[in-house]
N, C-alpha and C. Protein backbone atom coordinates (compact mmCIF):
# COMPACT_ATOMS: atom_id res chain seq x y z
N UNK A 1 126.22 42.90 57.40
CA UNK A 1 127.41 42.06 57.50
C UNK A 1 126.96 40.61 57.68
N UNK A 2 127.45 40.03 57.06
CA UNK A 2 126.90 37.92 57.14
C UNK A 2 127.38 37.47 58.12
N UNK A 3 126.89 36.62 58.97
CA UNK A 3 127.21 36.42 60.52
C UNK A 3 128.08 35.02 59.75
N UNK A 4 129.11 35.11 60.52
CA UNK A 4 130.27 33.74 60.55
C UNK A 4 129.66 32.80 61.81
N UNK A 5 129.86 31.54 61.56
CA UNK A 5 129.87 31.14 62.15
C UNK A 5 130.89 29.69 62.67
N UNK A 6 131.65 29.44 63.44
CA UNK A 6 132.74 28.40 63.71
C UNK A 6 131.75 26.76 62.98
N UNK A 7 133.14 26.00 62.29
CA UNK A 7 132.27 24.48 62.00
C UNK A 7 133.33 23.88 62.93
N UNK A 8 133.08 22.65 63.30
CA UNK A 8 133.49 21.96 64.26
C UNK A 8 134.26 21.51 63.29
N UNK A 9 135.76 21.06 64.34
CA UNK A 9 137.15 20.76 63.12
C UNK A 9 136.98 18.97 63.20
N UNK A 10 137.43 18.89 62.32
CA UNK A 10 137.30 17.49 61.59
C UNK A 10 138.82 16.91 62.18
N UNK A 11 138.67 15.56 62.39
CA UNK A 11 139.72 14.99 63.20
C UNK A 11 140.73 14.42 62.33
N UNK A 12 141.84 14.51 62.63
CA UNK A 12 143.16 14.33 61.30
C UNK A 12 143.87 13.29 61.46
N UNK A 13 144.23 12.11 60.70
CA UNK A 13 145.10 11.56 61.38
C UNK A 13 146.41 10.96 60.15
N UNK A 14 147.38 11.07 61.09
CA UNK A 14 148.41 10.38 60.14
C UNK A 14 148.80 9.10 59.30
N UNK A 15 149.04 8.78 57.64
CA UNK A 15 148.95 7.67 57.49
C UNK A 15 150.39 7.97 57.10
N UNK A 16 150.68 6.15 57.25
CA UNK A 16 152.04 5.68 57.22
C UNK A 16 151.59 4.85 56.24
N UNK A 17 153.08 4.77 54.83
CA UNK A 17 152.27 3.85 54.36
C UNK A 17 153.84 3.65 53.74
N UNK A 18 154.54 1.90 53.59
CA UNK A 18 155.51 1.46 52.87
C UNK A 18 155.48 0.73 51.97
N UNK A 19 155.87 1.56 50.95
CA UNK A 19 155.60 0.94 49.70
C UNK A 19 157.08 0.52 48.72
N UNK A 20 156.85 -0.30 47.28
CA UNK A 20 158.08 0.03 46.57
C UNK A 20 158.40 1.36 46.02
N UNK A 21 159.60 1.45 45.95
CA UNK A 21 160.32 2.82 45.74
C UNK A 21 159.59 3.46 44.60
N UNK A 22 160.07 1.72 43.30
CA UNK A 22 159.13 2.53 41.83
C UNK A 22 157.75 2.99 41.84
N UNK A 23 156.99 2.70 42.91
CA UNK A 23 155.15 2.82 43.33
C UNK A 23 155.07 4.21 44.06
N UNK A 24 156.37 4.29 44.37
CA UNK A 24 155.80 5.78 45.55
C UNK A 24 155.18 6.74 44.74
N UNK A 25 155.42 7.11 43.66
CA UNK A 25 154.68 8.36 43.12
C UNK A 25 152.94 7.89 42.65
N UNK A 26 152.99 6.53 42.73
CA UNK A 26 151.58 6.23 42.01
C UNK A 26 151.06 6.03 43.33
N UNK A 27 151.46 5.45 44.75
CA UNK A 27 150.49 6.20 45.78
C UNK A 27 150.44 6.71 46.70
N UNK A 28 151.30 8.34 46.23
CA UNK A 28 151.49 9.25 46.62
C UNK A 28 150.10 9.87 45.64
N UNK A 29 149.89 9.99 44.77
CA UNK A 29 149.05 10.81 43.83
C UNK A 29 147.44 9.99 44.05
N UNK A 30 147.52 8.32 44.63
CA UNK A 30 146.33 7.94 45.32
C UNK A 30 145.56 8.43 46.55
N UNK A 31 146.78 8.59 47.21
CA UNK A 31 146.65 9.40 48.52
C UNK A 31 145.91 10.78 48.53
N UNK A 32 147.03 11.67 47.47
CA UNK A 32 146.21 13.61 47.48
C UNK A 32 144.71 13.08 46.66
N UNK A 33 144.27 12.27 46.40
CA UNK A 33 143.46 12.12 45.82
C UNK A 33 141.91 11.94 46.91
N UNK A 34 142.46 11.86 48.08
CA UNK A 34 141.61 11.65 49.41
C UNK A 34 141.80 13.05 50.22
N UNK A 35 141.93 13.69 49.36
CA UNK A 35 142.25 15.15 50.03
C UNK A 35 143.41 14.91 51.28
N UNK A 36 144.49 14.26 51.06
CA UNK A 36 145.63 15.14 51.75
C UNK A 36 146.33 16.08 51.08
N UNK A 37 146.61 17.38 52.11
CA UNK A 37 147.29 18.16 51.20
C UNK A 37 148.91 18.27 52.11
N UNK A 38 149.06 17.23 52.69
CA UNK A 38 150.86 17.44 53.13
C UNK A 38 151.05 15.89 52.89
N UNK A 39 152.13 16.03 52.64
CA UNK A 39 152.73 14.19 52.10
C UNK A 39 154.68 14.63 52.30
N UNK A 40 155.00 13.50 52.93
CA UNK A 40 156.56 13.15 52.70
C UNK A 40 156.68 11.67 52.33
N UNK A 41 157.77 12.26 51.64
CA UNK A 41 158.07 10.38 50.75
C UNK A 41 159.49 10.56 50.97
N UNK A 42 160.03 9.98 52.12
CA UNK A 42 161.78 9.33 52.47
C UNK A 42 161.87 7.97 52.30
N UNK A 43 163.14 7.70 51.79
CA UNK A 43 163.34 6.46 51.70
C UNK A 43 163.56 5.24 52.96
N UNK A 44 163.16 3.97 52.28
CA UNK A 44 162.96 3.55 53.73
C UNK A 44 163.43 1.97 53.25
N UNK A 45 163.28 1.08 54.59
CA UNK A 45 163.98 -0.25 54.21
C UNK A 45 162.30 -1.58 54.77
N UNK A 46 162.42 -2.20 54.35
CA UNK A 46 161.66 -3.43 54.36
C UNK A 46 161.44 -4.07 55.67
N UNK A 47 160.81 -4.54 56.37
CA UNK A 47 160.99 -5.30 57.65
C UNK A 47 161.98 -6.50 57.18
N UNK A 48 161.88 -7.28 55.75
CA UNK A 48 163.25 -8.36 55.58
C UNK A 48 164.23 -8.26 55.16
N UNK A 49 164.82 -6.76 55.10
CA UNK A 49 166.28 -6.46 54.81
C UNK A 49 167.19 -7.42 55.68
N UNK A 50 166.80 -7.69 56.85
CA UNK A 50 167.72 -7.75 57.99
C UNK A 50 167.84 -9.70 57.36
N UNK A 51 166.63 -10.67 57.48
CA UNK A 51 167.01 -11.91 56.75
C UNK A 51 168.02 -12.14 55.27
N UNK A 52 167.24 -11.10 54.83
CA UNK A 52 167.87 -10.94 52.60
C UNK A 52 169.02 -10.78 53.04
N UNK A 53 169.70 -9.64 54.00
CA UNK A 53 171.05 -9.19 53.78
C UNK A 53 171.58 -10.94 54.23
N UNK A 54 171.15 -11.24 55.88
CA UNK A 54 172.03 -12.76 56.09
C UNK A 54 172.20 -14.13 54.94
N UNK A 55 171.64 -13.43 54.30
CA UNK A 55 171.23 -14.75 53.22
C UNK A 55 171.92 -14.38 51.82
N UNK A 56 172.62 -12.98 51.76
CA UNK A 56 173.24 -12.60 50.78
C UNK A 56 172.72 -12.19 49.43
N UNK A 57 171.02 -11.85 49.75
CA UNK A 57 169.97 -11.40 48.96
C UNK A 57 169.79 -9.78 49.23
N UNK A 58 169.16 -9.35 47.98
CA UNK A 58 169.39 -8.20 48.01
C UNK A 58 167.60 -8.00 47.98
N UNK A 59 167.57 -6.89 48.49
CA UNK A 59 165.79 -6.54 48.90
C UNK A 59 165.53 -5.07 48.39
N UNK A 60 164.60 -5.22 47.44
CA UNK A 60 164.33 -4.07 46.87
C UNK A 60 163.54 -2.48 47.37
N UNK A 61 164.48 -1.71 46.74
CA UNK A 61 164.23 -0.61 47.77
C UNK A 61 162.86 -0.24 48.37
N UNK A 62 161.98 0.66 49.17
CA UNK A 62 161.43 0.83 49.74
C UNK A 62 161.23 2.42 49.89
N UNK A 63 159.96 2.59 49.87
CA UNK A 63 159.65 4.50 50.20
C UNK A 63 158.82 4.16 51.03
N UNK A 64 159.18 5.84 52.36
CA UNK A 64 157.84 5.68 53.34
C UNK A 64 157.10 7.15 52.84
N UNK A 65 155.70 6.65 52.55
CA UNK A 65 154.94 7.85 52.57
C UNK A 65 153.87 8.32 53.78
N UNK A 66 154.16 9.54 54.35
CA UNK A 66 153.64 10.12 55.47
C UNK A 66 152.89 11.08 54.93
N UNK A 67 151.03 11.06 55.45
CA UNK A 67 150.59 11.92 55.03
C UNK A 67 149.48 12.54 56.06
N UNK A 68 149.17 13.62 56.08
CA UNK A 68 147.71 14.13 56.87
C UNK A 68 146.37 13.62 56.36
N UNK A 69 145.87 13.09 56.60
CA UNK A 69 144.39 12.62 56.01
C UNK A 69 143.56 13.06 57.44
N UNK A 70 142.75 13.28 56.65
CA UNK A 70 140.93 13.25 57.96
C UNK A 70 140.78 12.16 58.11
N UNK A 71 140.08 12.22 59.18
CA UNK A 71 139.36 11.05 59.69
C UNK A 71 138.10 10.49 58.90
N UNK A 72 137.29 11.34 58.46
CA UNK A 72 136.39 10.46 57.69
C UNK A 72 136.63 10.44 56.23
N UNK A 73 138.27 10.79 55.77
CA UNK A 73 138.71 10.01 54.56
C UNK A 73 139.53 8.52 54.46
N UNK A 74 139.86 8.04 56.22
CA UNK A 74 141.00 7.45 56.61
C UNK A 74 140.21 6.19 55.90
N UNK A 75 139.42 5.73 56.64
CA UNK A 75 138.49 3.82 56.14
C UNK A 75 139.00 3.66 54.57
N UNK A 76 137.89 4.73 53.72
CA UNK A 76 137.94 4.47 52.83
C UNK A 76 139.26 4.44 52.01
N UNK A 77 140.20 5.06 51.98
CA UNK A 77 142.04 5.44 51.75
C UNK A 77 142.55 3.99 52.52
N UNK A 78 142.57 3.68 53.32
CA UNK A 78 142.87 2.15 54.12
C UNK A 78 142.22 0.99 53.34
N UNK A 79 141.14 1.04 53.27
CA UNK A 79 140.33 -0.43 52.17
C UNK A 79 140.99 0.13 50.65
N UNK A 80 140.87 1.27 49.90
CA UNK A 80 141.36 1.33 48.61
C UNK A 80 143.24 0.89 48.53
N UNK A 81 143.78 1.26 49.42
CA UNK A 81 144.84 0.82 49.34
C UNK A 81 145.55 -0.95 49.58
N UNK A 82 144.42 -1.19 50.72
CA UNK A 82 144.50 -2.55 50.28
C UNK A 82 143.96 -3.33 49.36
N UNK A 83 143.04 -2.78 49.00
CA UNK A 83 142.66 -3.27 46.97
C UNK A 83 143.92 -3.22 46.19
N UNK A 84 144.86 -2.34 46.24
CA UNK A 84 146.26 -1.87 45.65
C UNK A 84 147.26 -3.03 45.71
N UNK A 85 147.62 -3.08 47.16
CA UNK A 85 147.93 -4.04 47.58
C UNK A 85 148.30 -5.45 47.76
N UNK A 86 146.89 -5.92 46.55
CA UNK A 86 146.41 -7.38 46.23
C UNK A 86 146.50 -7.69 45.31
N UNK A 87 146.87 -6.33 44.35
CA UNK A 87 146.87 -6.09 42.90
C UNK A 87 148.01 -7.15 42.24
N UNK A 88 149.08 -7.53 42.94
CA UNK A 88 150.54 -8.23 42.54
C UNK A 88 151.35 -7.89 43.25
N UNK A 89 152.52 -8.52 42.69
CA UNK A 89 154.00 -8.61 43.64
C UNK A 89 154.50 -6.88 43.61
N UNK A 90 154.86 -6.29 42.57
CA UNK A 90 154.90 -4.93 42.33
C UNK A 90 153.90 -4.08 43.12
N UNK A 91 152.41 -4.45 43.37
CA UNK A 91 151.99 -3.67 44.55
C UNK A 91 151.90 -3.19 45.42
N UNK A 92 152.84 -4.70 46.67
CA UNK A 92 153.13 -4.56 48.10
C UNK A 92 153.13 -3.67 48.40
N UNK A 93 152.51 -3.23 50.02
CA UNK A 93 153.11 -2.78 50.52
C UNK A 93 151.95 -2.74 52.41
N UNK A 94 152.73 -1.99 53.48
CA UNK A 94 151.55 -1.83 54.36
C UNK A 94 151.24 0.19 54.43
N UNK A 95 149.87 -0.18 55.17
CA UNK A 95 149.56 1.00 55.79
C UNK A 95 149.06 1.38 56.91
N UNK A 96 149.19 2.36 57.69
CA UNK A 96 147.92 2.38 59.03
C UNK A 96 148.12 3.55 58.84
N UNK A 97 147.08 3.92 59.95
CA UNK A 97 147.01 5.08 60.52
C UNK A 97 147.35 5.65 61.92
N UNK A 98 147.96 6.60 62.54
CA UNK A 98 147.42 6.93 63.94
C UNK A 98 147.36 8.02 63.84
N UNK A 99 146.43 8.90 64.94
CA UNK A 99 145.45 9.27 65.03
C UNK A 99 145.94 10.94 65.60
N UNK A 100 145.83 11.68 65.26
CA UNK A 100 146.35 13.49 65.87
C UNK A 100 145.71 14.00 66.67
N UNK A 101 146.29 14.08 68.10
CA UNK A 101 145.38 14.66 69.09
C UNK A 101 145.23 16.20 68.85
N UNK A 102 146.10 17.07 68.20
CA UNK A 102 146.28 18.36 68.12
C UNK A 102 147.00 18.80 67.18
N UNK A 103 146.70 20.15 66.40
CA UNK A 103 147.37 20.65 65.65
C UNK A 103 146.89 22.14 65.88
N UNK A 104 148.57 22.90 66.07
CA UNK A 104 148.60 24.47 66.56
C UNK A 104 148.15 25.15 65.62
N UNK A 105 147.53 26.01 65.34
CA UNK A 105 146.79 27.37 64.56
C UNK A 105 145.94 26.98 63.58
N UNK A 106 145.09 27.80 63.93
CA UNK A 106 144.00 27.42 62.48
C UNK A 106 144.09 27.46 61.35
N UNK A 107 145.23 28.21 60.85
CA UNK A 107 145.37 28.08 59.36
C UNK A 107 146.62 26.91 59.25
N UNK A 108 147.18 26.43 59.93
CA UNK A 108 147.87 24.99 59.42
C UNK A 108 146.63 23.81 59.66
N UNK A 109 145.91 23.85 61.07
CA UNK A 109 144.84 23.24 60.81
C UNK A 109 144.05 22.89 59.55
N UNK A 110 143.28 24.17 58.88
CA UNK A 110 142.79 24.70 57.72
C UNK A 110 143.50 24.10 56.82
N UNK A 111 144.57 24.27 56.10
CA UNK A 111 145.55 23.56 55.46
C UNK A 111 145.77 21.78 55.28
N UNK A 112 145.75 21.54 56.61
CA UNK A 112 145.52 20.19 56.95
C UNK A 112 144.62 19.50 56.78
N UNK A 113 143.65 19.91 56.87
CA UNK A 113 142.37 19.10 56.94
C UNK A 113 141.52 19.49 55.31
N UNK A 114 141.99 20.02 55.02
CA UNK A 114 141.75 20.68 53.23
C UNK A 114 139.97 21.35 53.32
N UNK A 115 139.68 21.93 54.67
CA UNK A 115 138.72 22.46 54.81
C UNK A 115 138.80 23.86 55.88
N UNK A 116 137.61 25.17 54.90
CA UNK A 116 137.59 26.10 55.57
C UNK A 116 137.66 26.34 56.87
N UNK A 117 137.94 26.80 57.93
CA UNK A 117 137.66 26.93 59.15
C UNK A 117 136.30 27.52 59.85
N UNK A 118 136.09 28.65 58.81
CA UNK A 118 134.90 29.73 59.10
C UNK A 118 134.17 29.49 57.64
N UNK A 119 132.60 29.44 58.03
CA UNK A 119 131.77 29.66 57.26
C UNK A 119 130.74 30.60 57.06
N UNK A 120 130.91 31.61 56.18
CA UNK A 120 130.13 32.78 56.10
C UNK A 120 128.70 32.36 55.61
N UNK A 121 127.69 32.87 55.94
CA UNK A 121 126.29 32.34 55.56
C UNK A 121 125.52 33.88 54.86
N UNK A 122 125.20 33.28 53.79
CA UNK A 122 124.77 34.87 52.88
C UNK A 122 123.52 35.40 53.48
């Protein structure tokens, strides 16, 4: 029988990221591309809705994308997106991260982190 043995779990953390509405699917598909495998995209509003509206300007819509990323995919997903970012006016948008102290059962863990839990050794 091949002895299993536990790998130490990799640390997860949540990115937030607001973008334009028409962009959400292009980085939403940047994102799974850093191995997240859970993402929500709700719609969301601008930090200058609240000036545009007093001013009788209209502010173009907004998506928030929430996703699970690892920790040692987060840097690099954070600098590529601000390359994105810089790209033009159609680019905008922000991102961060914070950070998951815990997540219940190993197979949503597993799921989450887009890595095995147990490693069998031949």
């Amino acid at each position: 029988m091949p002895a299993v043995h536990n790998i130490a779990p990799m640390k997860l953390e949540m990115l937030l990221a607001v973008v334009h509405d028409n962009k959400a699917a292009y980085y939403s598909s940047l994102i799974q591309s850093h191995q997240a495998n859970l993402q929500f995209i709700v719609p969301a509003q601008g930090t200058t809705h609240f000036i545009l509206n007093y001013l009788g300007l209209t502010d173009r819509p907004k998506s928030l994308i929430m996703s699970i990323v690892r920790a040692d995919e987060a840097p690099s997903l954070i600098e590529q997106l601000d390359e994105t970012f810089q790209k033009g006016k159609d680019y905008k948008g922000v991102a961060f991260t914070v950070k998951l102290t815990s997540v219940i059962g190993t197979m949503a863990y597993g799921f989450l982190s887009n890595e095995r839990r147990v490693k069998e050794e031949e």
